[in-house]
Protein backbone atom coordinates (compact mmCIF):
# COMPACT_ATOMS: atom_id res chain seq x y z
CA UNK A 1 141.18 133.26 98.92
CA UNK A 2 138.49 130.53 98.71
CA UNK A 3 141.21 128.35 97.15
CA UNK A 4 142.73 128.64 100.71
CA UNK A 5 140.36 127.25 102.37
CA UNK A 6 140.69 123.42 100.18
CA UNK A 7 144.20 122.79 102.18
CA UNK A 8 145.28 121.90 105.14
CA UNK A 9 148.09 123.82 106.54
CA UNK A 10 151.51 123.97 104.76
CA UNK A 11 155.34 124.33 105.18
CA UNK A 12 155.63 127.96 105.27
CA UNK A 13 157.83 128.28 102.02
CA UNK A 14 155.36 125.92 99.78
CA UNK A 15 152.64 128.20 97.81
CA UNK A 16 148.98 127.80 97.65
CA UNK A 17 149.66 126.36 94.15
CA UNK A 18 152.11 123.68 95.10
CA UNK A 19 150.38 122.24 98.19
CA UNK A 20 148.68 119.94 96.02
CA UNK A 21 151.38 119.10 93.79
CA UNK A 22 153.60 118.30 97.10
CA UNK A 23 150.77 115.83 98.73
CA UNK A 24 149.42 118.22 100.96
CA UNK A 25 145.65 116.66 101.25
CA UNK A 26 142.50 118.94 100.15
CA UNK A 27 139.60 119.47 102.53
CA UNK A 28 137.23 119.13 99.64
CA UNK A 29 137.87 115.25 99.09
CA UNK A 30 136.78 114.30 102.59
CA UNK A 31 133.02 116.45 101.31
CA UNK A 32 130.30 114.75 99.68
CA UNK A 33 126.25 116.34 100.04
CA UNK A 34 123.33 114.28 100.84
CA UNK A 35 120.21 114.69 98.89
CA UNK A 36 117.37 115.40 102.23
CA UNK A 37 115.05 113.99 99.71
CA UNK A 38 116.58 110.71 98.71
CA UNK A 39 117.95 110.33 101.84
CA UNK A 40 117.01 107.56 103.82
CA UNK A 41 117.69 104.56 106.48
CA UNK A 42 118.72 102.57 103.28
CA UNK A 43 121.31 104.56 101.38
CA UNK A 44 122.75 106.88 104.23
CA UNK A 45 125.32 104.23 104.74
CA UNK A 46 126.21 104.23 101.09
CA UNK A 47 126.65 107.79 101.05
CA UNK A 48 128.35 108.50 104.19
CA UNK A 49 129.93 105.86 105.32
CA UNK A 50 133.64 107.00 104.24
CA UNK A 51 133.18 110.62 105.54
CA UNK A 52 134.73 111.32 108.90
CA UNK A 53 132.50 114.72 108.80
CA UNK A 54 129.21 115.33 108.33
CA UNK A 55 127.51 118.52 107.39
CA UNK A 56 123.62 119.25 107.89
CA UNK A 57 121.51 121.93 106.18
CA UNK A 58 118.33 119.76 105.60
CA UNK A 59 115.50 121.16 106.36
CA UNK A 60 113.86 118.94 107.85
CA UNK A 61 113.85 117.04 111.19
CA UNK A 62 113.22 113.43 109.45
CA UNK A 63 116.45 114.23 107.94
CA UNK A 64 118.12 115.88 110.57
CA UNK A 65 117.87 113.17 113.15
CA UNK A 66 118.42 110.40 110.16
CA UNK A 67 121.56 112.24 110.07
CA UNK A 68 122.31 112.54 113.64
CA UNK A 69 121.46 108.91 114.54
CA UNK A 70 123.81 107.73 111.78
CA UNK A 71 126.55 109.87 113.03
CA UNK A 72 126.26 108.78 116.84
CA UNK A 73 126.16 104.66 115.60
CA UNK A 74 128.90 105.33 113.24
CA UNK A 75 131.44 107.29 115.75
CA UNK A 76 131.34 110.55 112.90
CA UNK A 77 131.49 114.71 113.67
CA UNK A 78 128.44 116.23 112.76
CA UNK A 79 127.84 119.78 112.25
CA UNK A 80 123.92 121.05 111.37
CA UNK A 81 122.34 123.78 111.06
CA UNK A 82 119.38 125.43 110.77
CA UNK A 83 116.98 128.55 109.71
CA UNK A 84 114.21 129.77 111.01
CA UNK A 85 113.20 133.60 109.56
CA UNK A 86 115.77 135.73 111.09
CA UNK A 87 117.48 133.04 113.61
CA UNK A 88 120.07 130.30 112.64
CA UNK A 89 121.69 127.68 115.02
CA UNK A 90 124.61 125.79 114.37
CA UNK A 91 125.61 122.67 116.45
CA UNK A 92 128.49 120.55 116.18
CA UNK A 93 128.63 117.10 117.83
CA UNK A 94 132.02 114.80 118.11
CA UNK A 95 131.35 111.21 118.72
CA UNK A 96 133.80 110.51 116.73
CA UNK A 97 136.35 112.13 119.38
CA UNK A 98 134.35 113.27 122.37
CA UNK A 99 132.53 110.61 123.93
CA UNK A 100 131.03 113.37 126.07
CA UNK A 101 129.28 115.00 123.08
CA UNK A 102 125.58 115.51 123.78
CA UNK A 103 123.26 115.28 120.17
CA UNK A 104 120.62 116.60 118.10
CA UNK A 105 117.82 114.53 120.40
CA UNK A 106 119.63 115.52 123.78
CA UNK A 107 118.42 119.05 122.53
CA UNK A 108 114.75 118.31 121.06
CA UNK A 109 114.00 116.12 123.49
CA UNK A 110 110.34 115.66 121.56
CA UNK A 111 110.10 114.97 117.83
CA UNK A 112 109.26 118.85 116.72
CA UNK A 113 107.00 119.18 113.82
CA UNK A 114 108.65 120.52 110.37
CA UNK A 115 105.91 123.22 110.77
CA UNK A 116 108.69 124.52 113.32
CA UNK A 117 111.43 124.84 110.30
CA UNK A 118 108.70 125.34 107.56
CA UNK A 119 110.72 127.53 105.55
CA UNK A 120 108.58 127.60 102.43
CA UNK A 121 105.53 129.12 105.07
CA UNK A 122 108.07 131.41 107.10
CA UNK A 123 110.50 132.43 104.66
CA UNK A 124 114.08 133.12 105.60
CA UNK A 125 116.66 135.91 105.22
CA UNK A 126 118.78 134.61 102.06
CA UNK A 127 121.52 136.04 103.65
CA UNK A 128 121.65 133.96 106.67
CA UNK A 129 121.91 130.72 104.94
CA UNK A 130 125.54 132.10 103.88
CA UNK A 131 126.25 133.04 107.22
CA UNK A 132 125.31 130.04 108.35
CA UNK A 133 126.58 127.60 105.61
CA UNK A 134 130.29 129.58 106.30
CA UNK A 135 130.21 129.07 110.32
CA UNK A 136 129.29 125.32 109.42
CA UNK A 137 132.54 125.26 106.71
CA UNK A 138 134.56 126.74 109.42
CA UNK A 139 133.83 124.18 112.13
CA UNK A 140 134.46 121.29 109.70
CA UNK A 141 138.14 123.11 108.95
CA UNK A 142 138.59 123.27 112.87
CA UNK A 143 137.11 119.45 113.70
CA UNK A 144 139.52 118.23 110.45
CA UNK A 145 142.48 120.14 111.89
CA UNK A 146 141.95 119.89 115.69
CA UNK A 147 142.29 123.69 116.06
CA UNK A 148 140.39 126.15 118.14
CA UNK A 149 137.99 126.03 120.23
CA UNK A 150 135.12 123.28 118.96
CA UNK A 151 131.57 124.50 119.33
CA UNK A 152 130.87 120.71 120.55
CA UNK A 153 128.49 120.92 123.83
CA UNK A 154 126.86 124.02 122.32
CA UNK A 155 124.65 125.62 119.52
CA UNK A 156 125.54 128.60 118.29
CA UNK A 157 122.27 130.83 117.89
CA UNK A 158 122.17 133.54 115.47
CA UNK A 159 119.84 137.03 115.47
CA UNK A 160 120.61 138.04 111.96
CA UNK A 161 118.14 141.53 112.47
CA UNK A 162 120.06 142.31 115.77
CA UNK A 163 123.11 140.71 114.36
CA UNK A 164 123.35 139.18 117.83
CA UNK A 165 125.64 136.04 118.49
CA UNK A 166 125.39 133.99 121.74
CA UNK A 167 126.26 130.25 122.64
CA UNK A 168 123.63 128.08 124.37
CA UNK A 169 124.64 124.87 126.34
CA UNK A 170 123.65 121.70 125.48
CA UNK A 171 123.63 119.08 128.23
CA UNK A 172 123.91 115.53 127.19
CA UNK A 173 120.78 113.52 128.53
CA UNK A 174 120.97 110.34 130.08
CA UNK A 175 119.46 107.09 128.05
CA UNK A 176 119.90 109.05 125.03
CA UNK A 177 120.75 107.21 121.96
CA UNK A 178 124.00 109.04 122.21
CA UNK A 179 124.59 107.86 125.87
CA UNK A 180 125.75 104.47 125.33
């Protein structure tokens, strides 16, 4: 099953095995990670330049809006996300397609302090990193694809001890970097 998710969709008769051999193109070639600690203003166009899609789980918000101002200048889909303890939030943001799509600063409208993510001080629930690492996988398969219903516009906030989903607006702020 987690070969299934490498291809895009098939003819119906063609199996999992052959969709490579027959051209079909794998997700996993348009994926490539960035290292949050070798990261910076002078290799992230390097590194992620020939990715339409690109996939946050830094954990850090130097990082995180490195990543998020490269993706608004460069017209890419970004999908981040985040832990906190208990609570994850996943985002997705289209400039590549939506030229309505708010970003990561239209939400933290300050500069928060890493204290606020400080993982290493809080801790997290190992378990939610999955959870959120697979939401973030699925919203890449659904930007590639143009299916469903894109989270762009919204976070996605996660209660892993109430195991409580809910979607939060995110309203795109005017003279935002992402607002020209």
């Amino acid at each position: 099953m987690a070969k299934a998710s490498l291809h895009v969709p098939r003819p119906v008769r063609t199996s999992g095995h052959n969709s490579r051999k027959d051209g079909h193109r794998p997700l996993h070639k348009a994926l490539h990670g960035l290292n949050p600690s070798t990261s910076d203003h002078g290799n992230i166009d390097k590194i992620a330049k020939k990715y339409p899609v690109l996939v946050d789980g830094s954990d850090n918000f130097k990082t995180k809006f490195l990543i998020n101002d490269y993706a608004v200048k460069n017209k890419k889909i970004l999908i981040t996300g985040a832990i906190n303890k208990f609570d994850g939030q996943i985002f997705t943001f289209n400039f590549l397609n939506n030229k309505r799509s708010p970003c990561l600063r239209c939400f933290f409208q300050t500069y928060p302090s890493d204290q606020l993510l400080n993982c290493e001080v809080d801790g997290i629930l190992g378990t939610l990193a999955g959870i959120v690492g697979s939401i973030q996988a699925n919203e890449v398969v659904k930007e590639i694809l143009n299916i469903g219903n894109s989270l762009c516009g919204y976070m996605l906030i996660i209660n892993s001890l109430d195991l409580n989903f809910r979607k939060a607006k995110i309203t795109k702020k005017n003279n935002c970097i992402c607002d020209k």
